[in-house]
C-alpha atoms as a PDB file:
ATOM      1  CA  UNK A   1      -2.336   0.307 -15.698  1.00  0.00           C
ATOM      2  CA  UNK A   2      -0.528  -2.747 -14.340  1.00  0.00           C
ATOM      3  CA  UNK A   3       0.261  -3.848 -11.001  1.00  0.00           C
ATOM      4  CA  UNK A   4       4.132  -3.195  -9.248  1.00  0.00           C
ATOM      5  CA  UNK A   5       3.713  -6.843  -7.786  1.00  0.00           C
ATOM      6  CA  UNK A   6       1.616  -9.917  -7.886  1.00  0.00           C
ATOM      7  CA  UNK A   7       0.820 -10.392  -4.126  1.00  0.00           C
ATOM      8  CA  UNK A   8      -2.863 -10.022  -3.360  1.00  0.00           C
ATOM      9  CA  UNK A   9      -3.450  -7.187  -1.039  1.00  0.00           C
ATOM     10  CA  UNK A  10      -5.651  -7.925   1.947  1.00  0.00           C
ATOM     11  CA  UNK A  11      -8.587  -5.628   4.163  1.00  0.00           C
ATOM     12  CA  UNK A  12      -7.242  -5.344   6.985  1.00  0.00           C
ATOM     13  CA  UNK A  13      -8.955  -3.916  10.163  1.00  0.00           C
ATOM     14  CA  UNK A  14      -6.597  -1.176   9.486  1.00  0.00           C
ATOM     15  CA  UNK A  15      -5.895  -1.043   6.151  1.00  0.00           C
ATOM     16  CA  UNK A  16      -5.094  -2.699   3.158  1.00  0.00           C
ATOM     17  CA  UNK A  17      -1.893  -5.198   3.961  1.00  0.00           C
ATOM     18  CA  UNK A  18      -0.336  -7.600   1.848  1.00  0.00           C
ATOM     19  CA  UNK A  19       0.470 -10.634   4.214  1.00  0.00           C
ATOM     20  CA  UNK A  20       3.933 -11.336   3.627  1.00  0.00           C
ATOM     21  CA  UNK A  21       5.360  -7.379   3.634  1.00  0.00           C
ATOM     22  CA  UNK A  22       3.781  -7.254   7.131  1.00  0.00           C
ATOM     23  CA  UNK A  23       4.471 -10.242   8.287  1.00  0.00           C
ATOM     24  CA  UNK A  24       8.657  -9.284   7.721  1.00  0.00           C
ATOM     25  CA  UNK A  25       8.041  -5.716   8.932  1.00  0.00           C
ATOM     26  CA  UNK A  26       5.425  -5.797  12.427  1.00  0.00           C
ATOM     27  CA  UNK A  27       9.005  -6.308  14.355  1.00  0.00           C
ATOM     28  CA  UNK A  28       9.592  -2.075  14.249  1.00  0.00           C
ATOM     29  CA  UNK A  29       6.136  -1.863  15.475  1.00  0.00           C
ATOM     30  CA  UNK A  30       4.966   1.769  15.343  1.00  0.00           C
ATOM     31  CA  UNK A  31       9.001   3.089  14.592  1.00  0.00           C
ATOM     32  CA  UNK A  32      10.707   3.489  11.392  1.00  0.00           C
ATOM     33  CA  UNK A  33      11.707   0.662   8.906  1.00  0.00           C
ATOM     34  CA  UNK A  34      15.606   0.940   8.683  1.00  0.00           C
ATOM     35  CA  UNK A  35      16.793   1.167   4.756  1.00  0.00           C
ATOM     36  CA  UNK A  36      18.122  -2.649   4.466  1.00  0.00           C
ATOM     37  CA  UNK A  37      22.292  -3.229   4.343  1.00  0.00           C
ATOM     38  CA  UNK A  38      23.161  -2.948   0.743  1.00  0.00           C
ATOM     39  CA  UNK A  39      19.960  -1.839  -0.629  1.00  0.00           C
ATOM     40  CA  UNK A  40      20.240   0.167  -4.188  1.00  0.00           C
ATOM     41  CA  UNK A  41      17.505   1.670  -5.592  1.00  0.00           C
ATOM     42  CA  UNK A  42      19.568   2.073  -9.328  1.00  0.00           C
ATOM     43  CA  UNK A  43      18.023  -1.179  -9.335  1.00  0.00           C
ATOM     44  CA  UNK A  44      14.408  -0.570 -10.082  1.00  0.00           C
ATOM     45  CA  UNK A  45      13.760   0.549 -13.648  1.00  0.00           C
ATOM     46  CA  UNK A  46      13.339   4.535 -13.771  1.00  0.00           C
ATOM     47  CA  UNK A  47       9.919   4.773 -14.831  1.00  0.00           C
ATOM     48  CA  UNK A  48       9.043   3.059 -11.146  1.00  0.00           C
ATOM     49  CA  UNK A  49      11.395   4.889  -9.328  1.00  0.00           C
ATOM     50  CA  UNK A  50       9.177   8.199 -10.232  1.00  0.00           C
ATOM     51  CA  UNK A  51       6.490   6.634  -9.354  1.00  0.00           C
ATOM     52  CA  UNK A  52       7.443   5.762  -6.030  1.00  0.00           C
ATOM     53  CA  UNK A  53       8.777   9.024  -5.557  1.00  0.00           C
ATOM     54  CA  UNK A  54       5.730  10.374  -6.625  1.00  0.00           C
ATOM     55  CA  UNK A  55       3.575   8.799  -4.104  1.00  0.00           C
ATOM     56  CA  UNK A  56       5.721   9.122  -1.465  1.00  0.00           C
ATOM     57  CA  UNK A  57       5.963  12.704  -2.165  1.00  0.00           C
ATOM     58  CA  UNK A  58       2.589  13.151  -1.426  1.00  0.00           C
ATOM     59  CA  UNK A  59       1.452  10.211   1.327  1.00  0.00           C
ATOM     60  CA  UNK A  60       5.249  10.148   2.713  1.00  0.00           C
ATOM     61  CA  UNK A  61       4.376  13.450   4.678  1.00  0.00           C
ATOM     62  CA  UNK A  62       1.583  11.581   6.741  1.00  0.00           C
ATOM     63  CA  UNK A  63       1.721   9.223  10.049  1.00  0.00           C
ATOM     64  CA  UNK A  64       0.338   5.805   9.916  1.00  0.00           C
ATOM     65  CA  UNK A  65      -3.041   6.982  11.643  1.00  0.00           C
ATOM     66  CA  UNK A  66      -3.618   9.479   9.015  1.00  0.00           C
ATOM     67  CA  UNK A  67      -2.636   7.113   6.184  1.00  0.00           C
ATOM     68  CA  UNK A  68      -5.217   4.643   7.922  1.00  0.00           C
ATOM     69  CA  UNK A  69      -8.008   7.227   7.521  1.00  0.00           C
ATOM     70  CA  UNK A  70      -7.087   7.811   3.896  1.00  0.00           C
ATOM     71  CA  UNK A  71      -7.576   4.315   3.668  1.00  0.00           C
ATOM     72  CA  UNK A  72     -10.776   3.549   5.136  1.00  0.00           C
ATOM     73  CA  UNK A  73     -12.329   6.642   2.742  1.00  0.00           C
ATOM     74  CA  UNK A  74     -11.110   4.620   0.115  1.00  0.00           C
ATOM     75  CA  UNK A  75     -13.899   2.728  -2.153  1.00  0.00           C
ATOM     76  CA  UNK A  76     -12.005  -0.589  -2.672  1.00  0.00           C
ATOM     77  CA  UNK A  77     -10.531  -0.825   1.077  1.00  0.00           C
ATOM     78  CA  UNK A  78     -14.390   0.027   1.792  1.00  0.00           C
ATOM     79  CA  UNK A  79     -15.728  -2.579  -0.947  1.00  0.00           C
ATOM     80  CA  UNK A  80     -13.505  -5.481   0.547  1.00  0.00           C
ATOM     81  CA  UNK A  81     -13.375  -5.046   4.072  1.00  0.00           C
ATOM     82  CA  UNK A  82     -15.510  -7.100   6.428  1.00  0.00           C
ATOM     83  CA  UNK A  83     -15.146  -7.047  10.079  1.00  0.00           C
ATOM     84  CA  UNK A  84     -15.566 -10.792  10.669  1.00  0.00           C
ATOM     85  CA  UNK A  85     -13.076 -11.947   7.575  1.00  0.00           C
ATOM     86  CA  UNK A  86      -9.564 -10.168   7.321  1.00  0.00           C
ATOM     87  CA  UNK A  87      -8.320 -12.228   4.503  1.00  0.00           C
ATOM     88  CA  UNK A  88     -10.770 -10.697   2.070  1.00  0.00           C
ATOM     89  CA  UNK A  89      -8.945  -9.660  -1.472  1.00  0.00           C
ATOM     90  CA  UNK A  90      -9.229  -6.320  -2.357  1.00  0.00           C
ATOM     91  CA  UNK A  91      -9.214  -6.201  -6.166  1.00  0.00           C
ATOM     92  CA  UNK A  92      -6.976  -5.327  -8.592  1.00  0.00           C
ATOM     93  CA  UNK A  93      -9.846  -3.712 -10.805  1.00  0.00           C
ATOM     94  CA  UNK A  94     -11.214  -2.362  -7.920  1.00  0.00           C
ATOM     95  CA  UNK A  95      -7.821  -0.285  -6.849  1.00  0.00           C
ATOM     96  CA  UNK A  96      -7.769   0.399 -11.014  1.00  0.00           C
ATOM     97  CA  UNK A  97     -11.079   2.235 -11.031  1.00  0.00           C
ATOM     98  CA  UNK A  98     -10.664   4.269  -7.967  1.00  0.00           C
ATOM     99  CA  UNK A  99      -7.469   5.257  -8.456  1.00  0.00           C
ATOM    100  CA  UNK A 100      -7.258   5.744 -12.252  1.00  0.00           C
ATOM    101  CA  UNK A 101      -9.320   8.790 -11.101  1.00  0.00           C
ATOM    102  CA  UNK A 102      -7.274  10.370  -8.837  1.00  0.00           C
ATOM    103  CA  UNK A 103      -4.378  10.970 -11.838  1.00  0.00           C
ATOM    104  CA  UNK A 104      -4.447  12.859 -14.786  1.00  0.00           C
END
């Protein structure tokens, strides 16, 4: 019921982005992200640990183009995106309803 970050998340042509995140990734392109020198996850608290796990148990299986189609068949990717304006805000209480029910 409350967002894992405050950055405003962004309809993309392909896909919801948030700016900055993609803006230090695009350099690996289509390959894998490397786990960052030093990184430990003991950091982040437990209860968002298993829910990281948790969706990357399920979406962590799929390649980028399939994860792309998930989300264009998404409401609040669909809601936001317009073809002529990439910066448009996809919002939080949009992503809330939608996705509040897809869990139990």
């Amino acid at each position: 019921g409350k967002p894992l970050f405050e950055d405003r998340i962004e309809a993309w042509r392909h896909g919801p982005v948030v700016r900055h995140v993609y803006g230090h990734y695009t350099k690996y392109g289509s390959n894998g992200i490397p786990i960052p020198e030093g990184f430990d996850p003991n950091v982040i608290p437990q209860e968002i640990r298993e829910l990281l796990d948790e969706v990357y148990d399920v979406y962590g299986q799929y390649s980028a183009w399939r994860l792309r189609q998930l989300t264009h068949a998404a409401l609040p990717w669909m809601e936001a995106w317009d073809p002529d304006d990439d910066s448009k805000e996809i919002s939080l209480q949009s992503m809330t309803d939608y996705f509040s029910t897809l869990v139990d």
